[in-house]
PDB file of N, CA and C in Angstrom:
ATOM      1  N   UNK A   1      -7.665  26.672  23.755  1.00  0.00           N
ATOM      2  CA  UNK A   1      -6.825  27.826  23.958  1.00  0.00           C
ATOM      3  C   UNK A   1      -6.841  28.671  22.692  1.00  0.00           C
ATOM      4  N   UNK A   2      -6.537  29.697  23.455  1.00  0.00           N
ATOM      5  CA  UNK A   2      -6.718  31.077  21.792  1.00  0.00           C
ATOM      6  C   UNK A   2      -5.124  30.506  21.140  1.00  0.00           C
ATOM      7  N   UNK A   3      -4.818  31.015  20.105  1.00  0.00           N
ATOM      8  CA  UNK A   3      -3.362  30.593  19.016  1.00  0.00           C
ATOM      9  C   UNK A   3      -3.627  32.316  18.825  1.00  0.00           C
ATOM     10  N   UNK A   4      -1.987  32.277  18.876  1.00  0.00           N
ATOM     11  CA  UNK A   4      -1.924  33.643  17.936  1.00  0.00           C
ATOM     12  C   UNK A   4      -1.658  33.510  16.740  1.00  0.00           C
ATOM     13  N   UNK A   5      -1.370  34.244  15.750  1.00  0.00           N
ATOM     14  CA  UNK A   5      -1.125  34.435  14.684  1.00  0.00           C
ATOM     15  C   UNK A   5       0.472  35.246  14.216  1.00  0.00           C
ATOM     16  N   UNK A   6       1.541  34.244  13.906  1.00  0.00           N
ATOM     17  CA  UNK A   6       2.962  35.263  13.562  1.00  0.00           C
ATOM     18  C   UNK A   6       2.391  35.720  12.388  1.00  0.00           C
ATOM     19  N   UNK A   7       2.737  37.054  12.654  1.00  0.00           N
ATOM     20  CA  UNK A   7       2.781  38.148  11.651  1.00  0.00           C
ATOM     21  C   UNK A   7       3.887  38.159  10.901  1.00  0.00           C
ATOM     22  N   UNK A   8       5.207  38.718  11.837  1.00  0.00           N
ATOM     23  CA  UNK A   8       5.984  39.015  11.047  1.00  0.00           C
ATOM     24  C   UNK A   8       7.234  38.186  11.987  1.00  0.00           C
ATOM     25  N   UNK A   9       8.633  38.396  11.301  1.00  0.00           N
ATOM     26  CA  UNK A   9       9.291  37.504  11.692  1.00  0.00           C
ATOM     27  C   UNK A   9      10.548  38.479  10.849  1.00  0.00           C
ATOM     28  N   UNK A  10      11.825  39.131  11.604  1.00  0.00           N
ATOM     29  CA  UNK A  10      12.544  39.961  10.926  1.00  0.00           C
ATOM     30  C   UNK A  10      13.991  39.975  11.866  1.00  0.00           C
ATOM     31  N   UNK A  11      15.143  40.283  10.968  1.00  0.00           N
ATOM     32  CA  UNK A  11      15.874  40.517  11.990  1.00  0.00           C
ATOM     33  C   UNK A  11      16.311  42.197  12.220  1.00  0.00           C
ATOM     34  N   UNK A  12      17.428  42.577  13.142  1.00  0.00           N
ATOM     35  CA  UNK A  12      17.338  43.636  13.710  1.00  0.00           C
ATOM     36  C   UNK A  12      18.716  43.974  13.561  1.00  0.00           C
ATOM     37  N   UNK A  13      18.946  45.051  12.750  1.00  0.00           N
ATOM     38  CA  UNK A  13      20.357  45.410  11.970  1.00  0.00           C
ATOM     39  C   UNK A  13      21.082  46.915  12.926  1.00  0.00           C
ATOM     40  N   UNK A  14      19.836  47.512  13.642  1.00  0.00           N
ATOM     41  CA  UNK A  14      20.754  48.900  14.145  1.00  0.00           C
ATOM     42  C   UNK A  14      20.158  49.348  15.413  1.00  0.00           C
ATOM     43  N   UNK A  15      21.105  49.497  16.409  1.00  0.00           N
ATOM     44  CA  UNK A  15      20.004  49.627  17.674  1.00  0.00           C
ATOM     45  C   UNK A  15      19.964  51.498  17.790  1.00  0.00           C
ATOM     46  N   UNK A  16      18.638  51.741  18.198  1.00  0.00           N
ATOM     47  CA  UNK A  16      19.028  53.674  18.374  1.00  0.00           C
ATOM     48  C   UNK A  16      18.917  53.524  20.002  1.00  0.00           C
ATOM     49  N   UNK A  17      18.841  52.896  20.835  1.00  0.00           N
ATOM     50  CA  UNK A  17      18.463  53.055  22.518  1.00  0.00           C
ATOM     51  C   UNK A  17      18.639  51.571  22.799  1.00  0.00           C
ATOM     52  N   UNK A  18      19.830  51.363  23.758  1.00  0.00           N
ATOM     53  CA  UNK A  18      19.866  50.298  24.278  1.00  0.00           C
ATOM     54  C   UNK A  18      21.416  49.704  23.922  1.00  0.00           C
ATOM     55  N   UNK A  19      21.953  48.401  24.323  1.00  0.00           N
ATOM     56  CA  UNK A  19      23.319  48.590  24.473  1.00  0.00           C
ATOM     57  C   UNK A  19      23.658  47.444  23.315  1.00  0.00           C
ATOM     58  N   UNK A  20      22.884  46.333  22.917  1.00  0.00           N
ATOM     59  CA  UNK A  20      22.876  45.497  22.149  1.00  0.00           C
ATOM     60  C   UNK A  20      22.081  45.371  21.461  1.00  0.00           C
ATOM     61  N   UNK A  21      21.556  44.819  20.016  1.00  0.00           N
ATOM     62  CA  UNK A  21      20.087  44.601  19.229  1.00  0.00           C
ATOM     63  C   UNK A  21      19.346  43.550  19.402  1.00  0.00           C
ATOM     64  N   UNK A  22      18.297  43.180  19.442  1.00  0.00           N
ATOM     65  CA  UNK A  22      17.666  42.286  19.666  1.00  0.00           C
ATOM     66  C   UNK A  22      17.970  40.678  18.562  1.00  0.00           C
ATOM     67  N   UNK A  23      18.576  39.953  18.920  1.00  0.00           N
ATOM     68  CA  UNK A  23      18.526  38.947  17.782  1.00  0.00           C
ATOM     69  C   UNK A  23      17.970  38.869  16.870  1.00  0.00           C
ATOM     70  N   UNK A  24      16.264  38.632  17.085  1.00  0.00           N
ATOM     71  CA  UNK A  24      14.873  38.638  16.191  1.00  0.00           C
ATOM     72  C   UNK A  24      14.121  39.161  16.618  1.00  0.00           C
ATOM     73  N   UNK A  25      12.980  39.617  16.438  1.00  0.00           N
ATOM     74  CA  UNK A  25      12.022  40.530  17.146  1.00  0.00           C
ATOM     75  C   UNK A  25      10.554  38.967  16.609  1.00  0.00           C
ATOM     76  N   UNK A  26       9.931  38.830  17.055  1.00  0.00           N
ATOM     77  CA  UNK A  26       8.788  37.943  16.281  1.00  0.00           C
ATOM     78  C   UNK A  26       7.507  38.683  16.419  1.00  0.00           C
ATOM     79  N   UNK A  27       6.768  39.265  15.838  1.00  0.00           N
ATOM     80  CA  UNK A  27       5.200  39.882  16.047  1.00  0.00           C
ATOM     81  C   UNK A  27       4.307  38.488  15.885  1.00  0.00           C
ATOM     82  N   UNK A  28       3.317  38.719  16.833  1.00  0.00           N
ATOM     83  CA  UNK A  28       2.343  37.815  16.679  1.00  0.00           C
ATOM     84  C   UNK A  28       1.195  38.261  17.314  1.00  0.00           C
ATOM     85  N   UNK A  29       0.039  38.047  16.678  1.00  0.00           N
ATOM     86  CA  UNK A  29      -1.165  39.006  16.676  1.00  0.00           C
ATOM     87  C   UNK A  29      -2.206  38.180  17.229  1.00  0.00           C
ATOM     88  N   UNK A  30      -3.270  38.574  18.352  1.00  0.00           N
ATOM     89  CA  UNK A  30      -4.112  37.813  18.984  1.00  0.00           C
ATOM     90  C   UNK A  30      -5.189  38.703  18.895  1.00  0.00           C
ATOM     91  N   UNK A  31      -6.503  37.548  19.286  1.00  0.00           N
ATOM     92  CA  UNK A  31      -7.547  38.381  18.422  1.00  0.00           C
ATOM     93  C   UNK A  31      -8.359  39.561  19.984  1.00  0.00           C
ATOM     94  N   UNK A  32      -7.380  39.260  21.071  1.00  0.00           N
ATOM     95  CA  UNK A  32      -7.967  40.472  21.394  1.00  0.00           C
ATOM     96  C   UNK A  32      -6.856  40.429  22.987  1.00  0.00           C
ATOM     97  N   UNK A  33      -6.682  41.542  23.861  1.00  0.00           N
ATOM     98  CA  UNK A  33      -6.011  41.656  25.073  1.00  0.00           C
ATOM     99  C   UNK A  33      -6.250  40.129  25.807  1.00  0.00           C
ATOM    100  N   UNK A  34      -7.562  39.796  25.810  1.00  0.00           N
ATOM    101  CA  UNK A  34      -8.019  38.767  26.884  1.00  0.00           C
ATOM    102  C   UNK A  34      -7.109  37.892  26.316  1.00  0.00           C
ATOM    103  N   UNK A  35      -7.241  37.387  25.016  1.00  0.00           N
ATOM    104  CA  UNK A  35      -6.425  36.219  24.632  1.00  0.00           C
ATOM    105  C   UNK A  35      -5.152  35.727  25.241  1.00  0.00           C
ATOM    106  N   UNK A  36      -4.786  37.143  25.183  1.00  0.00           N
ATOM    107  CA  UNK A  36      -3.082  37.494  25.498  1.00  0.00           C
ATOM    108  C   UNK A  36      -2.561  37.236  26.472  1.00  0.00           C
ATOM    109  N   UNK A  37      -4.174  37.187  27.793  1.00  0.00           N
ATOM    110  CA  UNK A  37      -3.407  37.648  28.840  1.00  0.00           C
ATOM    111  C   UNK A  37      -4.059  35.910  29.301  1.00  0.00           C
ATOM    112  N   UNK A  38      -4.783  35.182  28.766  1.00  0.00           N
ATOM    113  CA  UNK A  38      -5.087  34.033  28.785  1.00  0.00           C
ATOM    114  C   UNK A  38      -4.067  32.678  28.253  1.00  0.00           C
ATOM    115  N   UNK A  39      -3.451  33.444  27.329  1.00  0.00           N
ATOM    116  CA  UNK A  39      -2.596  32.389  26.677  1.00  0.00           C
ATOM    117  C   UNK A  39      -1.112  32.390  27.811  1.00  0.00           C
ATOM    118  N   UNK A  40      -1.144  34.019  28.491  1.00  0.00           N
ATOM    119  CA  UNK A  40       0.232  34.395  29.121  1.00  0.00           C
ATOM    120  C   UNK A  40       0.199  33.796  30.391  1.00  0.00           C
ATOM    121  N   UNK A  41      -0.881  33.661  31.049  1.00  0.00           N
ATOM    122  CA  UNK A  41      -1.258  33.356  32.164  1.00  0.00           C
ATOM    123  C   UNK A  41      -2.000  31.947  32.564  1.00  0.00           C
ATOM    124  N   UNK A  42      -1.789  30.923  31.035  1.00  0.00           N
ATOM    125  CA  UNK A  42      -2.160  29.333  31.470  1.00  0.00           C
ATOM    126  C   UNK A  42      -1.360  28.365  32.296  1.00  0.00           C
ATOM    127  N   UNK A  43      -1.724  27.274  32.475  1.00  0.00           N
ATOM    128  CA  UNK A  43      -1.012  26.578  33.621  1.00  0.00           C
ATOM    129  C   UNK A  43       0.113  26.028  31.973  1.00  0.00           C
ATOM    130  N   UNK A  44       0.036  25.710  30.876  1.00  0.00           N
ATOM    131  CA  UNK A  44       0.455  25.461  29.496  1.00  0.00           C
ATOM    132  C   UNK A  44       1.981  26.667  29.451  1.00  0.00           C
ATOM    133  N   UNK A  45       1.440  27.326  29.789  1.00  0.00           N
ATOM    134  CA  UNK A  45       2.617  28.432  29.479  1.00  0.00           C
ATOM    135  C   UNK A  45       3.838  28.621  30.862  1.00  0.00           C
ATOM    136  N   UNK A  46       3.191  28.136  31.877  1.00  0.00           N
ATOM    137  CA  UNK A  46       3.863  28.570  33.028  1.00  0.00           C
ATOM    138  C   UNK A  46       4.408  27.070  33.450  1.00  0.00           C
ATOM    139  N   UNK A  47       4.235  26.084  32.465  1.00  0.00           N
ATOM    140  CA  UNK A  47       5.003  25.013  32.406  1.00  0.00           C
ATOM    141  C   UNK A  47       6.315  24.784  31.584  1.00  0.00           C
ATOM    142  N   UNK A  48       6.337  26.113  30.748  1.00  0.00           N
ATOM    143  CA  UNK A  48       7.532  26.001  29.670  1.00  0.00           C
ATOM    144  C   UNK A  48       7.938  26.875  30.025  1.00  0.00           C
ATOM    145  N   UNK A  49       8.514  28.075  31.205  1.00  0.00           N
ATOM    146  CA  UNK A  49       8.766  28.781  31.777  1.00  0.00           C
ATOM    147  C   UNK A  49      10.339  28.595  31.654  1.00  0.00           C
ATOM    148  N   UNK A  50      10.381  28.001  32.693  1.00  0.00           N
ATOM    149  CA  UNK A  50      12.040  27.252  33.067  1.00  0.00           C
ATOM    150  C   UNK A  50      12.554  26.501  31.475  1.00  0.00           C
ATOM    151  N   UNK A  51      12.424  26.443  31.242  1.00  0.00           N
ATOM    152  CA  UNK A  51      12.725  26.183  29.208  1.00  0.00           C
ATOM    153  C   UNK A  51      12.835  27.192  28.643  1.00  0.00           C
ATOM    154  N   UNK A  52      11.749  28.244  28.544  1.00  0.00           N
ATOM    155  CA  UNK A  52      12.639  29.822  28.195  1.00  0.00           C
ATOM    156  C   UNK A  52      13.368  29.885  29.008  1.00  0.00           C
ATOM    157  N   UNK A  53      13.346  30.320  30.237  1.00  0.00           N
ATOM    158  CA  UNK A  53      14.663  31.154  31.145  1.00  0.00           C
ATOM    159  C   UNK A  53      15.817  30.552  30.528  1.00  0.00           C
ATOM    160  N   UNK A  54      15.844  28.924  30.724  1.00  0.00           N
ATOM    161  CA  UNK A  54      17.300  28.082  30.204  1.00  0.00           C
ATOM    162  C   UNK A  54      17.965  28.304  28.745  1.00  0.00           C
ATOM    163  N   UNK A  55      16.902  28.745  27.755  1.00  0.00           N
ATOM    164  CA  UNK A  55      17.292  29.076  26.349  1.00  0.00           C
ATOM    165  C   UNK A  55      17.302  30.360  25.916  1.00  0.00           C
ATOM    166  N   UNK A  56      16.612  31.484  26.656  1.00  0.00           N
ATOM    167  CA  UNK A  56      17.134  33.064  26.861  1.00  0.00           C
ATOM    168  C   UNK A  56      17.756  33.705  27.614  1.00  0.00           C
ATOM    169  N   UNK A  57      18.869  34.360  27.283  1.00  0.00           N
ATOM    170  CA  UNK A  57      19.231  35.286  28.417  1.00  0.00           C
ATOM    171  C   UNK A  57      18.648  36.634  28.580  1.00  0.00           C
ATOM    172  N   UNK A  58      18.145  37.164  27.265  1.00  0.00           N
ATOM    173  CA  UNK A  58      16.987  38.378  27.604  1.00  0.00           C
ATOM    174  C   UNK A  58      16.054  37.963  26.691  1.00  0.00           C
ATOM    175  N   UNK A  59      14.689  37.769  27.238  1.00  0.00           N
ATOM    176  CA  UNK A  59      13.240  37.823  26.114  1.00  0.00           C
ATOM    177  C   UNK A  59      12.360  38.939  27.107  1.00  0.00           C
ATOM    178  N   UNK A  60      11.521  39.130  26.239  1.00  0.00           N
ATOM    179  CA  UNK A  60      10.831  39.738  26.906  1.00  0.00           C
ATOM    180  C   UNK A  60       9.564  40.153  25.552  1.00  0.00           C
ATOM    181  N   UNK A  61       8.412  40.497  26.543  1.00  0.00           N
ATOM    182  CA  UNK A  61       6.757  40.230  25.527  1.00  0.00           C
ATOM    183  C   UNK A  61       6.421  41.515  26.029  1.00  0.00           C
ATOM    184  N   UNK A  62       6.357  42.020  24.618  1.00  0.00           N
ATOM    185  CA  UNK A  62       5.487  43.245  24.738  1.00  0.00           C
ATOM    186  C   UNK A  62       4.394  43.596  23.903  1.00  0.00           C
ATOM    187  N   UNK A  63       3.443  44.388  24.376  1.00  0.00           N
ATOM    188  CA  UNK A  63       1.766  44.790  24.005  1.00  0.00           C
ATOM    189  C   UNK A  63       2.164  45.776  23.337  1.00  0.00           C
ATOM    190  N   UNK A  64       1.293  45.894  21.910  1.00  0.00           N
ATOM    191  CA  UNK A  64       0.952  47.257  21.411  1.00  0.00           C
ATOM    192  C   UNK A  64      -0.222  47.410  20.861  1.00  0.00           C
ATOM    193  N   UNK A  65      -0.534  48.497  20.565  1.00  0.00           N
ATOM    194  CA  UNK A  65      -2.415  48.673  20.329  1.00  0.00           C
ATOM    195  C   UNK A  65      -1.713  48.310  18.847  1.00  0.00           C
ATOM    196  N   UNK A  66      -3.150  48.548  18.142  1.00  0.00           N
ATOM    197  CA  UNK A  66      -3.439  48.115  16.240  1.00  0.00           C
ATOM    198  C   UNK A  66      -2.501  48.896  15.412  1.00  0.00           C
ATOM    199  N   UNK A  67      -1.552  48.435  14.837  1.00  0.00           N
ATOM    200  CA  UNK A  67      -0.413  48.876  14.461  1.00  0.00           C
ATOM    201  C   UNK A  67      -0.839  50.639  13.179  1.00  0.00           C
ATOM    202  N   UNK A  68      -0.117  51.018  13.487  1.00  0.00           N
ATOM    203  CA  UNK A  68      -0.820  52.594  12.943  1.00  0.00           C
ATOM    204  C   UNK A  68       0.826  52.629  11.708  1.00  0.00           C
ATOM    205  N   UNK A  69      -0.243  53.137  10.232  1.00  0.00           N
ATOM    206  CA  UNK A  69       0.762  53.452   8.845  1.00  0.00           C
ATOM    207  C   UNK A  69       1.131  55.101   9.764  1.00  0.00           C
ATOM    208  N   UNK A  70       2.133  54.899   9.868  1.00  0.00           N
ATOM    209  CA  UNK A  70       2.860  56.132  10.201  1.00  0.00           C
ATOM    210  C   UNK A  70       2.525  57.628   9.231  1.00  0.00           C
ATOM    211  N   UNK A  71       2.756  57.023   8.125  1.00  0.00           N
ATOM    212  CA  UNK A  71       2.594  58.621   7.104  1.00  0.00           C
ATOM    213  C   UNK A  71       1.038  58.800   6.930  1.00  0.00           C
ATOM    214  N   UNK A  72       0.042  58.174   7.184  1.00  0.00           N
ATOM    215  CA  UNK A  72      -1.317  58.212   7.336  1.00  0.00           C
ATOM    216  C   UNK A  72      -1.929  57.939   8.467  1.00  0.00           C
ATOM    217  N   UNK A  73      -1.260  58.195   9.552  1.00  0.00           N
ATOM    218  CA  UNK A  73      -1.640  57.885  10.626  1.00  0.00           C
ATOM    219  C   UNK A  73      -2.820  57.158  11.160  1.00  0.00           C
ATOM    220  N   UNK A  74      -3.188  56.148  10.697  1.00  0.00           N
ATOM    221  CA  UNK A  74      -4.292  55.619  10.280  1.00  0.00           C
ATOM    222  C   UNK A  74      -3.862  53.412  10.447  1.00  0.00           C
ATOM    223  N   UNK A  75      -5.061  53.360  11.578  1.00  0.00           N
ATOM    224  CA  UNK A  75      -4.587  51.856  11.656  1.00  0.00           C
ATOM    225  C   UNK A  75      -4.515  50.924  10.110  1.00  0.00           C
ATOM    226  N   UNK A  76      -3.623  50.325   9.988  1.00  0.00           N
ATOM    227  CA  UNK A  76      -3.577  49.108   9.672  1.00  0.00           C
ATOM    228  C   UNK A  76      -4.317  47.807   9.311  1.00  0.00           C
ATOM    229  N   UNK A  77      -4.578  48.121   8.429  1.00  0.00           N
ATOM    230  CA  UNK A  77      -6.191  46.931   8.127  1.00  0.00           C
ATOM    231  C   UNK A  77      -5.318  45.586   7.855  1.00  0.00           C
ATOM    232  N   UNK A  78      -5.922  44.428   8.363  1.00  0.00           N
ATOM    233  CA  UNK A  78      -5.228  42.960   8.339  1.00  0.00           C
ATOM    234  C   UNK A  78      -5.242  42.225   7.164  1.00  0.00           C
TER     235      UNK A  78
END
Protein backbone atom coordinates (compact mmCIF):
# COMPACT_ATOMS: atom_id res chain seq x y z
CA UNK A 1 0.00 0.00 0.00
CA UNK A 2 1.07 3.67 -0.82
CA UNK A 3 1.78 5.63 3.04
CA UNK A 4 1.31 9.14 2.99
CA UNK A 5 3.45 11.46 4.36
CA UNK A 6 2.14 14.06 7.54
CA UNK A 7 3.22 17.22 6.60
CA UNK A 8 1.91 19.32 8.88
CA UNK A 9 0.01 18.95 12.03
CA UNK A 10 -1.52 22.47 13.60
CA UNK A 11 -4.22 23.66 15.56
CA UNK A 12 -7.05 26.04 14.52
CA UNK A 13 -7.51 29.33 16.59
CA UNK A 14 -10.26 31.45 14.37
CA UNK A 15 -12.98 30.30 12.17
CA UNK A 16 -13.92 33.03 9.10
CA UNK A 17 -16.96 30.56 7.52
CA UNK A 18 -18.57 28.00 9.41
CA UNK A 19 -20.12 27.71 12.93
CA UNK A 20 -17.31 25.96 14.97
CA UNK A 21 -13.26 25.47 14.25
CA UNK A 22 -11.91 22.51 13.38
CA UNK A 23 -10.07 20.82 16.42
CA UNK A 24 -6.82 19.96 14.26
CA UNK A 25 -6.57 20.12 10.72
CA UNK A 26 -3.66 17.19 9.80
CA UNK A 27 -2.05 17.65 6.07
CA UNK A 28 -0.69 14.65 4.66
CA UNK A 29 0.85 14.41 1.30
CA UNK A 30 0.67 11.40 -1.22
CA UNK A 31 2.77 10.90 -4.01
CA UNK A 32 0.06 11.24 -6.45
CA UNK A 33 -4.26 11.35 -6.80
CA UNK A 34 -4.14 7.46 -7.54
CA UNK A 35 -2.53 6.86 -4.20
CA UNK A 36 -5.22 8.73 -2.53
CA UNK A 37 -7.88 7.32 -4.03
CA UNK A 38 -6.22 3.74 -3.49
CA UNK A 39 -5.38 4.14 0.05
CA UNK A 40 -9.28 5.77 0.39
CA UNK A 41 -10.85 3.09 -1.32
CA UNK A 42 -8.96 -0.29 0.27
CA UNK A 43 -10.76 -3.10 1.82
CA UNK A 44 -7.83 -1.76 4.99
CA UNK A 45 -9.54 1.49 5.18
CA UNK A 46 -13.16 0.53 4.85
CA UNK A 47 -12.48 -1.77 7.77
CA UNK A 48 -11.68 1.11 10.21
CA UNK A 49 -14.66 2.97 9.03
CA UNK A 50 -17.08 2.29 11.93
CA UNK A 51 -13.98 3.28 14.37
CA UNK A 52 -13.85 6.72 12.80
CA UNK A 53 -17.63 7.29 12.68
CA UNK A 54 -17.53 6.05 16.64
CA UNK A 55 -14.52 8.52 17.48
CA UNK A 56 -15.71 11.57 15.14
CA UNK A 57 -18.54 13.50 15.11
CA UNK A 58 -17.37 15.64 12.06
CA UNK A 59 -14.11 14.49 9.92
CA UNK A 60 -13.94 14.90 6.77
CA UNK A 61 -10.83 14.46 3.80
CA UNK A 62 -10.16 16.87 1.54
CA UNK A 63 -7.98 17.16 -1.91
CA UNK A 64 -5.92 20.03 -2.90
CA UNK A 65 -3.60 20.48 -5.89
CA UNK A 66 0.45 21.39 -4.98
CA UNK A 67 0.24 23.85 -2.37
CA UNK A 68 0.93 27.45 -4.05
CA UNK A 69 3.37 30.46 -1.81
CA UNK A 70 0.61 32.86 -2.00
CA UNK A 71 2.80 36.16 -2.40
CA UNK A 72 4.68 34.34 -5.34
CA UNK A 73 2.17 32.56 -6.58
CA UNK A 74 4.28 29.88 -7.39
CA UNK A 75 4.08 26.06 -6.19
CA UNK A 76 5.80 24.96 -3.30
CA UNK A 77 8.88 22.88 -3.70
CA UNK A 78 9.04 19.82 -0.99
Amino acid sequence: MLDGQSSATTPIHDVVVGKKPAQTVVMVEYPSREAVDMVFGSEEYAAVIPHRDRAFLDYAITIIDDPVDPLLQMPVSS
